[in-house]
PDB file of N, CA and C in Angstrom:
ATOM      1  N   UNK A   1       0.834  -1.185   0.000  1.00  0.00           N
ATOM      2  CA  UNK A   1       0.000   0.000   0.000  1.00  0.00           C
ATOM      3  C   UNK A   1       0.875   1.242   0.000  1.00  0.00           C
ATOM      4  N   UNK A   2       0.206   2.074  -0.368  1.00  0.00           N
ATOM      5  CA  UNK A   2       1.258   3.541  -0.815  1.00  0.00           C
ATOM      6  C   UNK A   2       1.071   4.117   0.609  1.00  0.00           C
ATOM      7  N   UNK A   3       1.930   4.620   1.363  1.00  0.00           N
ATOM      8  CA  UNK A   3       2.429   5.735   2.627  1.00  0.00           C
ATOM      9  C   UNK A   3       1.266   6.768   2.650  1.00  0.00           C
ATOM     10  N   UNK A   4       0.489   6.970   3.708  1.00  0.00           N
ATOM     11  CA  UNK A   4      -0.575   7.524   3.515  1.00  0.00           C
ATOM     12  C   UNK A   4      -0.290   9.320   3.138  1.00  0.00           C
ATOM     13  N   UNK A   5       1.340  10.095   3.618  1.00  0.00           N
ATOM     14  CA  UNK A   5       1.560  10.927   2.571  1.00  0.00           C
ATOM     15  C   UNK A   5       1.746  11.065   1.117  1.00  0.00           C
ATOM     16  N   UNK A   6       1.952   9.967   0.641  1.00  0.00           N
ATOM     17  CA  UNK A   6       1.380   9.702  -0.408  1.00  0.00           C
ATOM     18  C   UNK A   6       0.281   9.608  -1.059  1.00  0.00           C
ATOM     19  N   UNK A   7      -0.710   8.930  -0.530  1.00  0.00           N
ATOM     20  CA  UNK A   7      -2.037   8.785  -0.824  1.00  0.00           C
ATOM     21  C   UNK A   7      -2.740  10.330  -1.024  1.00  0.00           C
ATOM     22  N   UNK A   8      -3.877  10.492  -2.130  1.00  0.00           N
ATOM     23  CA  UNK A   8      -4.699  11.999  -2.002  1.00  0.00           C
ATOM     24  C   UNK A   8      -5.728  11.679  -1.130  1.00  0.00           C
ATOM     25  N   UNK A   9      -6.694  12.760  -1.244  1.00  0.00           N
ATOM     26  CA  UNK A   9      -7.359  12.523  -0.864  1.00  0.00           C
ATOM     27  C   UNK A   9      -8.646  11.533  -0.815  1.00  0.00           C
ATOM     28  N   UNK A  10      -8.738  11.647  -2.535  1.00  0.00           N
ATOM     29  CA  UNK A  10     -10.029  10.680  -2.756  1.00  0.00           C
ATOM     30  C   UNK A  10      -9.666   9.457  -2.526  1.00  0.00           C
ATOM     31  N   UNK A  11      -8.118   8.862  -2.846  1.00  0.00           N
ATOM     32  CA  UNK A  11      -7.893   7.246  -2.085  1.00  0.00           C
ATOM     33  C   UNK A  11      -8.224   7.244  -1.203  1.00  0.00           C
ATOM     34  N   UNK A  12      -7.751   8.118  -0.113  1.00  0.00           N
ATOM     35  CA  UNK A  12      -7.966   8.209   1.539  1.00  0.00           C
ATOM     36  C   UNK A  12      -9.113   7.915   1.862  1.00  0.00           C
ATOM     37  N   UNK A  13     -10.697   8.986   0.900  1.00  0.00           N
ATOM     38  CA  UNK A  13     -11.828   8.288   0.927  1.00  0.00           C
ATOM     39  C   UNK A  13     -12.097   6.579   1.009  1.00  0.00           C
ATOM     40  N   UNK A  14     -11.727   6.379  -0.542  1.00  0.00           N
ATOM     41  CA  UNK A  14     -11.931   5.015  -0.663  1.00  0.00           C
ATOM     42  C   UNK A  14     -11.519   3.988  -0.107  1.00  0.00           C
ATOM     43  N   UNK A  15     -10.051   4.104   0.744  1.00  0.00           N
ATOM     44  CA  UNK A  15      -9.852   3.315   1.772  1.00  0.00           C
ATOM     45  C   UNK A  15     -10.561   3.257   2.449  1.00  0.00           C
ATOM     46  N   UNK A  16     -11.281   4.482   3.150  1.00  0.00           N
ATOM     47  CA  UNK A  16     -12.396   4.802   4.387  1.00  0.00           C
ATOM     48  C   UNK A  16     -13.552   3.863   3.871  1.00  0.00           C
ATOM     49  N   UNK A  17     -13.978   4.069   2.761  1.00  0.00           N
ATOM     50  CA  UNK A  17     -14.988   3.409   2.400  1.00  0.00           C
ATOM     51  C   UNK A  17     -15.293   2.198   2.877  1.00  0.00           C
ATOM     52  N   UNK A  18     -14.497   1.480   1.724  1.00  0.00           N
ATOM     53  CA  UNK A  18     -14.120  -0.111   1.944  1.00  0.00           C
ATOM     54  C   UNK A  18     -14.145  -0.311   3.091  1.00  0.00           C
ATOM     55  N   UNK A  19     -13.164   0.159   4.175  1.00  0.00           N
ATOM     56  CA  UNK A  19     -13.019  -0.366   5.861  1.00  0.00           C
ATOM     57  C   UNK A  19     -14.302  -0.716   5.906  1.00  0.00           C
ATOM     58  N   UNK A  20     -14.790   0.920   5.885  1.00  0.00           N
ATOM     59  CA  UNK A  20     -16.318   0.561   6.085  1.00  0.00           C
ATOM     60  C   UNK A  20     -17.459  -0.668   6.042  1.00  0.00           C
ATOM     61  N   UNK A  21     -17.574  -0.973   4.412  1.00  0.00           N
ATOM     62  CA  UNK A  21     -18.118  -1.867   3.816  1.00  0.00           C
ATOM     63  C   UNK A  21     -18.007  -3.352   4.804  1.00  0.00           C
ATOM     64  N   UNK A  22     -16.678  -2.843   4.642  1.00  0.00           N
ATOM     65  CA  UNK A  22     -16.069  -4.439   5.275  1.00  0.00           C
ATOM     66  C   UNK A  22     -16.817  -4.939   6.784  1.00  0.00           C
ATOM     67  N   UNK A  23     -16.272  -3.838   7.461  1.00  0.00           N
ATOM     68  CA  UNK A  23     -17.308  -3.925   8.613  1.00  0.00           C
ATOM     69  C   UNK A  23     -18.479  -4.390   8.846  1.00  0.00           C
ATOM     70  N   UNK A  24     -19.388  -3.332   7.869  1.00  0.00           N
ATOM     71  CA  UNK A  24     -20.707  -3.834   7.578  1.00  0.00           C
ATOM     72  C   UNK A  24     -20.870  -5.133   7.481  1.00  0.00           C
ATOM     73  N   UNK A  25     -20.097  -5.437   6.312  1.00  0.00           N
ATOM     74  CA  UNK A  25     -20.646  -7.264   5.800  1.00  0.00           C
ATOM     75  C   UNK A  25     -20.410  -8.180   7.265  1.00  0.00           C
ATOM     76  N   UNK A  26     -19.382  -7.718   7.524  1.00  0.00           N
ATOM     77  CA  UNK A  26     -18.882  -8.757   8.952  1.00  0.00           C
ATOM     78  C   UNK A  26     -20.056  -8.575  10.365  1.00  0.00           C
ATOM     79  N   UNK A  27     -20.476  -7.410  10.261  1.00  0.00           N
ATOM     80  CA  UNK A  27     -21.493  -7.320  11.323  1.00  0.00           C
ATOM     81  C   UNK A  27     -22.812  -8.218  10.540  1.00  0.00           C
ATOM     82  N   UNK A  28     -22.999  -7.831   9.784  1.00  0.00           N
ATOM     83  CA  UNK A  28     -24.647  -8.253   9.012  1.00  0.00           C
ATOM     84  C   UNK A  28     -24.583 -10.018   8.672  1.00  0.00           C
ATOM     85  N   UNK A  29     -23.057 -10.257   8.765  1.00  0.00           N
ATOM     86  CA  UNK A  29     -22.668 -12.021   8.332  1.00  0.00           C
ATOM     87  C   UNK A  29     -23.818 -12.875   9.127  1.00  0.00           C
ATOM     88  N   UNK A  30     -23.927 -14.019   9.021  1.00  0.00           N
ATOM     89  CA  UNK A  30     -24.631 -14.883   9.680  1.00  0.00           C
ATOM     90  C   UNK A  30     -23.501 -16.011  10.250  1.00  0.00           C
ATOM     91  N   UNK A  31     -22.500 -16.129   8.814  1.00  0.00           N
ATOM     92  CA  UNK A  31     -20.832 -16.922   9.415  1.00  0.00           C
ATOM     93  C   UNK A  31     -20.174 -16.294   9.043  1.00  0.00           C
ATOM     94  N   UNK A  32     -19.932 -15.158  10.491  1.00  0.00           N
ATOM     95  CA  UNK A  32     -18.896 -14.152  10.519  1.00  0.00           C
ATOM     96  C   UNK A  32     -17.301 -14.956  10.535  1.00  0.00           C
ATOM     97  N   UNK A  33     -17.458 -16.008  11.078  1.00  0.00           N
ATOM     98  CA  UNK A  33     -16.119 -16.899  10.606  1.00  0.00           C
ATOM     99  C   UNK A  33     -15.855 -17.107   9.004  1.00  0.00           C
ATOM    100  N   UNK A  34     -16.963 -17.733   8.785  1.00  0.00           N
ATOM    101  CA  UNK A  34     -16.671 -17.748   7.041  1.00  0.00           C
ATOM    102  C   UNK A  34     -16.778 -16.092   6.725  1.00  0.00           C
ATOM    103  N   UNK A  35     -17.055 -15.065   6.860  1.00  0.00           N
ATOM    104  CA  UNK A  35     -16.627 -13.769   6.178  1.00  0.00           C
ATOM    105  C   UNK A  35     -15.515 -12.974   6.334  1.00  0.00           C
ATOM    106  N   UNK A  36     -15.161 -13.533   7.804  1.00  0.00           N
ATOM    107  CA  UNK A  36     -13.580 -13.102   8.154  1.00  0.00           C
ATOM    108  C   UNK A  36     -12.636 -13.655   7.379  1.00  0.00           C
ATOM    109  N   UNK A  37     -12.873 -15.178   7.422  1.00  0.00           N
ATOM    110  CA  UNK A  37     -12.091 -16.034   6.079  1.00  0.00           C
ATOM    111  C   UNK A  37     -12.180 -15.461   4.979  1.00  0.00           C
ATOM    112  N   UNK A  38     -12.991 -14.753   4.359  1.00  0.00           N
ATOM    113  CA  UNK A  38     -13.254 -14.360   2.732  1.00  0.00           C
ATOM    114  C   UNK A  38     -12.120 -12.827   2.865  1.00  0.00           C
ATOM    115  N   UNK A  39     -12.744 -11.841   3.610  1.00  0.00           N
ATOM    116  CA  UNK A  39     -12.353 -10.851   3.633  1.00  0.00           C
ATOM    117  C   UNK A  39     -10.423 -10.836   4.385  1.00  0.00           C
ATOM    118  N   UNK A  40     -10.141 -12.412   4.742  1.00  0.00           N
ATOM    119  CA  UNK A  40      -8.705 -12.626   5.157  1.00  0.00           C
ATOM    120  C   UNK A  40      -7.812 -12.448   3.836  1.00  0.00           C
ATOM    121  N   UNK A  41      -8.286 -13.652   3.103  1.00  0.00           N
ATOM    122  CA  UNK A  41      -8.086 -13.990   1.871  1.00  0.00           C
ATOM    123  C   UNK A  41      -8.196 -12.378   0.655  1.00  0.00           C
ATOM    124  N   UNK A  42      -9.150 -12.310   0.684  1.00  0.00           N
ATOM    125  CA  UNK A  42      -9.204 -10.941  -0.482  1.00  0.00           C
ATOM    126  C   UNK A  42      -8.073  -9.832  -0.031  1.00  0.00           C
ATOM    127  N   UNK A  43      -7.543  -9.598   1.202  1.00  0.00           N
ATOM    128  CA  UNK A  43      -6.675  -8.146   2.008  1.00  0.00           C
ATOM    129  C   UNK A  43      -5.544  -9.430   1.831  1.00  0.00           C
ATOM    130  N   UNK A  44      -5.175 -10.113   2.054  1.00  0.00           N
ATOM    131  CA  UNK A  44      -3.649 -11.012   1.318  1.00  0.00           C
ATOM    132  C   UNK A  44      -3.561 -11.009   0.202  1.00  0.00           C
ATOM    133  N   UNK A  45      -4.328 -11.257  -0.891  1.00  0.00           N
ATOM    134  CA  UNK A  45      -4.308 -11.305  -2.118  1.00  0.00           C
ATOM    135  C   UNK A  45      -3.516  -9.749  -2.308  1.00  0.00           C
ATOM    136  N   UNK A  46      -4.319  -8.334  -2.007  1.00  0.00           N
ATOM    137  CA  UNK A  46      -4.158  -7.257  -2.198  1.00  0.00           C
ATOM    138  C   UNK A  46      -2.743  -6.911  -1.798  1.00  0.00           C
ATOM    139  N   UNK A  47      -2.315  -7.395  -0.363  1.00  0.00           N
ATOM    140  CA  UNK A  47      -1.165  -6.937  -0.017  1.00  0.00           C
ATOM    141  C   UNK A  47       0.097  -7.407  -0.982  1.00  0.00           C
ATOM    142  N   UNK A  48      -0.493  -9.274  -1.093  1.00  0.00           N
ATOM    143  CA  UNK A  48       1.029  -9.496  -1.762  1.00  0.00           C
ATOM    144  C   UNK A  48       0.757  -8.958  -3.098  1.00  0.00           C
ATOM    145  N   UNK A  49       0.038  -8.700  -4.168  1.00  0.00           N
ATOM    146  CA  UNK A  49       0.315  -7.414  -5.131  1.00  0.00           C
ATOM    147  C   UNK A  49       0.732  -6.830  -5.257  1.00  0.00           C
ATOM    148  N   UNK A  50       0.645  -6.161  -3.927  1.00  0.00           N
ATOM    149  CA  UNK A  50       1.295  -4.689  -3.681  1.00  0.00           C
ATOM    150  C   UNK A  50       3.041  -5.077  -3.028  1.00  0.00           C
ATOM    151  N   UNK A  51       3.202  -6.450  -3.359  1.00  0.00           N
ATOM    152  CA  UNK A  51       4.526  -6.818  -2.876  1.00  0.00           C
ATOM    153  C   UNK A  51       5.380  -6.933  -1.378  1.00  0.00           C
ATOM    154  N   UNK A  52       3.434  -6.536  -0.169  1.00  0.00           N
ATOM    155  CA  UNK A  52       4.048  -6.932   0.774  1.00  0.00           C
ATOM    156  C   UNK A  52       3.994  -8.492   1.631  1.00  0.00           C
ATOM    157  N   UNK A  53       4.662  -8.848   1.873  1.00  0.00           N
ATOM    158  CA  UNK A  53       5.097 -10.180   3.188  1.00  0.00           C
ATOM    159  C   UNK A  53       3.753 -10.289   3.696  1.00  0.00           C
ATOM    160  N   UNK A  54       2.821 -11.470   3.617  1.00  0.00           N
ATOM    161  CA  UNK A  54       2.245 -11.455   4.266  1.00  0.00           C
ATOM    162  C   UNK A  54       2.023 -13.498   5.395  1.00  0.00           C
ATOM    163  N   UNK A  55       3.196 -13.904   5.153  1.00  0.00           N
ATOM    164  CA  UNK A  55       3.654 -15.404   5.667  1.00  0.00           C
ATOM    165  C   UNK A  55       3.933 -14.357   7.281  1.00  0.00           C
ATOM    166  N   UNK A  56       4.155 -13.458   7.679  1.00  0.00           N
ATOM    167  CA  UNK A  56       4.669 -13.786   9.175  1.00  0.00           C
ATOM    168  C   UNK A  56       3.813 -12.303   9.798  1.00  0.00           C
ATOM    169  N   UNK A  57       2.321 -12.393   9.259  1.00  0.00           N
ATOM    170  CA  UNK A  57       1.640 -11.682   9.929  1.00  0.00           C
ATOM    171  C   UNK A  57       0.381 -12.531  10.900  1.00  0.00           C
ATOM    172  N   UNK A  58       0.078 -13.914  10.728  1.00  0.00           N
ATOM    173  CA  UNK A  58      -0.772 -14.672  11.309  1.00  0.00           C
ATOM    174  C   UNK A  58       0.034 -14.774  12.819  1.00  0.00           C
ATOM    175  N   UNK A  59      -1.314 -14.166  13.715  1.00  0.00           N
ATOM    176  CA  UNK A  59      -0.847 -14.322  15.198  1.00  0.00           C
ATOM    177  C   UNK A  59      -1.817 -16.103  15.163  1.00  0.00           C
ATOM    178  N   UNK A  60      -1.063 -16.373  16.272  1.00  0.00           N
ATOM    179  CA  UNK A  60      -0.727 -17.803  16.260  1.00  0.00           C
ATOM    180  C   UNK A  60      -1.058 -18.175  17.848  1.00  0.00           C
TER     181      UNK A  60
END
């Protein structure tokens, strides 16, 4: 992800957004386990794209 001095403003929005969204779905889930799993999976996908490490972020 780009350094949030980096980022403008309208990303800054759309990050906000999404959090958002995300939230939502996870509150409104019925298997908030299975949506945490989905939404685990989709934010790894994104990070390693973006070329960061994501093998030694699972707390354990």
């Amino acid at each position: 992800m780009m350094e949030v001095a980096e980022m403008n403003e309208l990303e800054l929005k759309d990050q906000a957004i999404k959090e958002f969204v995300n939230l939502q779905r996870l509150k409104a889930a019925e298997d908030k386990d299975r949506e945490i799993e989905y939404q685990e999976k989709i934010l790894k996908a994104r990070m390693q794209a973006l070329g960061i490490p994501t093998e030694d972020l699972e707390i354990k």
